[in-house]
C-alpha atoms as a PDB file:
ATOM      1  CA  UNK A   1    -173.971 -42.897-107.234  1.00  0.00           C
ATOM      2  CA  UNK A   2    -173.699 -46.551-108.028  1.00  0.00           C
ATOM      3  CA  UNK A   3    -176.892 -48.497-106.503  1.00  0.00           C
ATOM      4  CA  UNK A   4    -176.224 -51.961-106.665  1.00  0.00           C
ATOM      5  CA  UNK A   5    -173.822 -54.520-106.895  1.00  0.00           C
ATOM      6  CA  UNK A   6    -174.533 -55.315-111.087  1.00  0.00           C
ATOM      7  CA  UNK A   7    -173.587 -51.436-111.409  1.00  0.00           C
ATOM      8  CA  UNK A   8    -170.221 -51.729-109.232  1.00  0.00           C
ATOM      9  CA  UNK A   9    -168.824 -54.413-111.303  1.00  0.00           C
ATOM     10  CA  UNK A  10    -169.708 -53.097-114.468  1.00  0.00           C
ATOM     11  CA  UNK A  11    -167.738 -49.739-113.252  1.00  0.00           C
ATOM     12  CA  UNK A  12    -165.198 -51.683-111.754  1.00  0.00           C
ATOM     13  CA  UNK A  13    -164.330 -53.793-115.519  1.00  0.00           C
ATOM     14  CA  UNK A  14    -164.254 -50.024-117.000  1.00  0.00           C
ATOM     15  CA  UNK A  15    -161.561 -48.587-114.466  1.00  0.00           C
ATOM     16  CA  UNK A  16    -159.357 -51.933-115.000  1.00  0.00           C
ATOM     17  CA  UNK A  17    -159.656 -51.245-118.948  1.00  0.00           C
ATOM     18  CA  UNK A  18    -159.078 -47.425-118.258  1.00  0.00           C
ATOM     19  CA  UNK A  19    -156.084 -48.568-116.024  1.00  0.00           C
ATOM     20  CA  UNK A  20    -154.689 -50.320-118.641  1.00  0.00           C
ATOM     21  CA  UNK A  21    -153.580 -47.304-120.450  1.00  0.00           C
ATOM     22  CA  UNK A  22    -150.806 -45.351-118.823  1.00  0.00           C
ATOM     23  CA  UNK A  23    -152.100 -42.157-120.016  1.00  0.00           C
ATOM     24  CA  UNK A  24    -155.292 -42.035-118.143  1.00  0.00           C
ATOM     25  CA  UNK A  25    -152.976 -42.517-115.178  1.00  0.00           C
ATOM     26  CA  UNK A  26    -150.838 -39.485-115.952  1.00  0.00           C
ATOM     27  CA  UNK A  27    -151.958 -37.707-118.314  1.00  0.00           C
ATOM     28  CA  UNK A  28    -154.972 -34.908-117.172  1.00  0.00           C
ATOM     29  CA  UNK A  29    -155.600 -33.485-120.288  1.00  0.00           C
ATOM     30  CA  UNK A  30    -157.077 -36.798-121.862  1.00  0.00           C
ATOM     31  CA  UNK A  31    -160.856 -38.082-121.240  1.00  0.00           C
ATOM     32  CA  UNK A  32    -159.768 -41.678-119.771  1.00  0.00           C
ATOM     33  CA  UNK A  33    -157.772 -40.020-117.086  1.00  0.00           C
ATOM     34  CA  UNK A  34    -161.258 -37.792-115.972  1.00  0.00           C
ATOM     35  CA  UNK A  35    -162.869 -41.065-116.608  1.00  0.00           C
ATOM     36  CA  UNK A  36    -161.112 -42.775-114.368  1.00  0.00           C
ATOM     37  CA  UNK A  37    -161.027 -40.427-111.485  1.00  0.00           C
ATOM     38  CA  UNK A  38    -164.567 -39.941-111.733  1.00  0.00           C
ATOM     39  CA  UNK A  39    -165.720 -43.636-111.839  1.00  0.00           C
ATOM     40  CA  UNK A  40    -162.605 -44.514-109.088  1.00  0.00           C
ATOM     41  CA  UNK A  41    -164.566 -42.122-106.748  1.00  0.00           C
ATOM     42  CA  UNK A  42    -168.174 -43.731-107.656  1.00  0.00           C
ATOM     43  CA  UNK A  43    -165.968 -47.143-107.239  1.00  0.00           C
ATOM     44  CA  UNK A  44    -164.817 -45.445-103.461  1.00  0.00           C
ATOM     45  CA  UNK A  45    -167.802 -44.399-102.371  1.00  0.00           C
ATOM     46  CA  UNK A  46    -169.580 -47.376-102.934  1.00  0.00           C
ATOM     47  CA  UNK A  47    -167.344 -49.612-101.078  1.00  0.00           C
ATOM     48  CA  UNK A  48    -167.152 -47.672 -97.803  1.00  0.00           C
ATOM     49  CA  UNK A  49    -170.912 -47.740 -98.020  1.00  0.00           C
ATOM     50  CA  UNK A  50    -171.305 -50.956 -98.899  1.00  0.00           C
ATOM     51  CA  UNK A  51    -167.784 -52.729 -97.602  1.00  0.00           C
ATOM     52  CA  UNK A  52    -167.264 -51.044 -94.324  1.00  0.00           C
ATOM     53  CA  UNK A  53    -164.075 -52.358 -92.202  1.00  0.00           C
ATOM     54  CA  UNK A  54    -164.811 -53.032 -88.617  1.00  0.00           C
ATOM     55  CA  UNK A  55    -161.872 -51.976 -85.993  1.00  0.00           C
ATOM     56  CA  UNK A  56    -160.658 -54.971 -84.687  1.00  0.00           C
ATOM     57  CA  UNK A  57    -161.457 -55.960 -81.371  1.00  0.00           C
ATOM     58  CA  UNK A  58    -158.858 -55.261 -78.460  1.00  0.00           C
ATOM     59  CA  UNK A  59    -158.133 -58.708 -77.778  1.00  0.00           C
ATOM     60  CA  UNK A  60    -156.906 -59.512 -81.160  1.00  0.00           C
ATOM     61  CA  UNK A  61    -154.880 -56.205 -81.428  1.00  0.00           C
ATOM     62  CA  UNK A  62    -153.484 -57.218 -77.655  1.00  0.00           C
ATOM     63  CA  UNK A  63    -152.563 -60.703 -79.036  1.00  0.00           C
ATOM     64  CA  UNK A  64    -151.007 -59.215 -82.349  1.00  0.00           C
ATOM     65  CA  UNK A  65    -148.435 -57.013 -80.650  1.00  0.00           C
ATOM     66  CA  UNK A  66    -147.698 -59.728 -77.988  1.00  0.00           C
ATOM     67  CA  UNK A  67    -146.266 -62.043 -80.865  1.00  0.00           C
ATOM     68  CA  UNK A  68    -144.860 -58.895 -82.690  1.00  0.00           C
ATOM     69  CA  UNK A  69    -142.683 -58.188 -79.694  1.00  0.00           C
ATOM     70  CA  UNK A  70    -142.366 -61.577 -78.724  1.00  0.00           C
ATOM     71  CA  UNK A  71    -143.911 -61.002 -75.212  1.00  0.00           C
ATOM     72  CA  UNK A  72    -145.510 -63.053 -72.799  1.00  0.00           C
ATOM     73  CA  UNK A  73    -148.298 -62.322 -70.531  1.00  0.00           C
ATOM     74  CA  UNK A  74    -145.530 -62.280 -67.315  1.00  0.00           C
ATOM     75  CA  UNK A  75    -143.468 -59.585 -69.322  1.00  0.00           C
ATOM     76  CA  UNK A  76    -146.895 -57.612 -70.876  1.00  0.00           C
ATOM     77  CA  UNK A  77    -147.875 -57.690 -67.290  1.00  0.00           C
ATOM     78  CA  UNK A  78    -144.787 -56.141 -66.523  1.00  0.00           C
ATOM     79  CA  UNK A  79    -144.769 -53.503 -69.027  1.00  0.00           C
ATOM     80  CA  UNK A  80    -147.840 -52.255 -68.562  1.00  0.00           C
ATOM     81  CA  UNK A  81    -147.649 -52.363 -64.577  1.00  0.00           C
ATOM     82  CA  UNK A  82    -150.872 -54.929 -63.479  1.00  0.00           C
ATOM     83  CA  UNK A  83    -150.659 -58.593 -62.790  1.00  0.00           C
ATOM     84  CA  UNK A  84    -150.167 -61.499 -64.835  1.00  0.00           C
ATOM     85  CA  UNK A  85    -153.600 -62.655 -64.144  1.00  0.00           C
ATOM     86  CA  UNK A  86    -154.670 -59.029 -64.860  1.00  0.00           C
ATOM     87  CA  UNK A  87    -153.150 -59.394 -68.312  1.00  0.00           C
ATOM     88  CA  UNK A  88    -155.197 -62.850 -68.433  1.00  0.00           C
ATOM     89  CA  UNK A  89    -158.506 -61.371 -68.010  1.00  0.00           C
ATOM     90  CA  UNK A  90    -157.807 -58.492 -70.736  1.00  0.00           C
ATOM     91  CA  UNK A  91    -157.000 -61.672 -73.204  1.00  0.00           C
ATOM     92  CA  UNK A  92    -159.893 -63.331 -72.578  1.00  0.00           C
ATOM     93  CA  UNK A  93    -162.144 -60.600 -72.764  1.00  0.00           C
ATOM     94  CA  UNK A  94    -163.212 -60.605 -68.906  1.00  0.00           C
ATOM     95  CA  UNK A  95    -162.004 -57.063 -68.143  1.00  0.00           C
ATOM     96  CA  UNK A  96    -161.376 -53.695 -69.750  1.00  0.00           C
ATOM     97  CA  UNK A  97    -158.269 -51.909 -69.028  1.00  0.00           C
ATOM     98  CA  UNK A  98    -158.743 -49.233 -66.675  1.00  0.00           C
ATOM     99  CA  UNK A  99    -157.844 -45.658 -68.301  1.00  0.00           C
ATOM    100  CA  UNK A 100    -154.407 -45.655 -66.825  1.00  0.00           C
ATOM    101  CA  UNK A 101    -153.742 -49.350 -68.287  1.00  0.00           C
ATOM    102  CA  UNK A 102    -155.571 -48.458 -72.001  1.00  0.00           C
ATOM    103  CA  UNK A 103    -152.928 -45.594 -72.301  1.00  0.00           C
ATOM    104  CA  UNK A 104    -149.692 -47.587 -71.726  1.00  0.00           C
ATOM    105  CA  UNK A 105    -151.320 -50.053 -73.671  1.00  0.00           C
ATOM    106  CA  UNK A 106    -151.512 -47.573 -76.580  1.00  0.00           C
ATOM    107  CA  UNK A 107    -148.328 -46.047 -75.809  1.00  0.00           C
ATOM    108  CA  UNK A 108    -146.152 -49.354 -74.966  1.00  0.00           C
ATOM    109  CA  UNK A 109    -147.483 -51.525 -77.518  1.00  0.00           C
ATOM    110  CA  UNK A 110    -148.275 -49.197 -79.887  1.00  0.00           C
ATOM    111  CA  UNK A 111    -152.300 -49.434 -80.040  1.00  0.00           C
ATOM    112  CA  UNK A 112    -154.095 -47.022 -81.748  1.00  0.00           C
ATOM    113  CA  UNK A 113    -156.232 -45.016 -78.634  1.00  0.00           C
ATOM    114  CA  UNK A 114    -159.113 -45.802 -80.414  1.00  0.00           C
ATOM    115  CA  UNK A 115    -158.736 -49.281 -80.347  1.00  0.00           C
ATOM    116  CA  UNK A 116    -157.948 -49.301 -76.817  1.00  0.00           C
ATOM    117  CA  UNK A 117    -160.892 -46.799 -75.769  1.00  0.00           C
ATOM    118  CA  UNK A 118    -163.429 -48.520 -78.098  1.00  0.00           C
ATOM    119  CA  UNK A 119    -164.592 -45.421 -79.534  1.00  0.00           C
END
């Protein structure tokens, strides 16, 4: 288990060196391909511990798919069935979608339900 940051970087310089070499990439039999695996999984496990990604927040997923699809709110207030100024208080974070509204949000614009639910 790598403990602190001095330890990560050090690992990390030995995986790009290791990387280098095409055979600990493909070859299994050699020690720089265990090597690497091995130290790419201390490298892993350190950075979701220490590096966690947050889920974005609804808003900024709602905005993101808006521009994607080129909507407005008038026609995202349309597609998902609730008034424009509905569709104004979900962007500006003064309401949650109701359950009914969360799913066509992830269905329609392609949210992940966890994004949507909060969960």
């Amino acid at each position: 288990m790598i403990k602190t940051e001095k330890e990560y970087q050090t690992i990390v310089e030995r995986v790009e060196t290791l990387l280098q070499n095409a055979d600990n990439i493909e070859n299994r039999d050699t020690k720089g391909y265990i090597e690497l695996n091995l130290l790419s999984d201390l490298v892993a496990d350190y950075e979701e511990r220490t590096y966690q990604v947050l889920k974005p927040a609804l808003v900024d997923v709602i905005k993101l798919r808006m521009a994607e699809m080129g909507l407005n709110q008038k026609r995202l207030s349309e597609l998902l069935g609730v008034s424009t100024s509905r569709v104004s208080e979900y962007l500006n974070g003064k309401s949650e979608p109701t359950l009914k509204v969360a799913r066509e949000m992830s269905i329609k614009l392609g949210i992940d339900a966890s994004i949507v639910l909060g969960v």
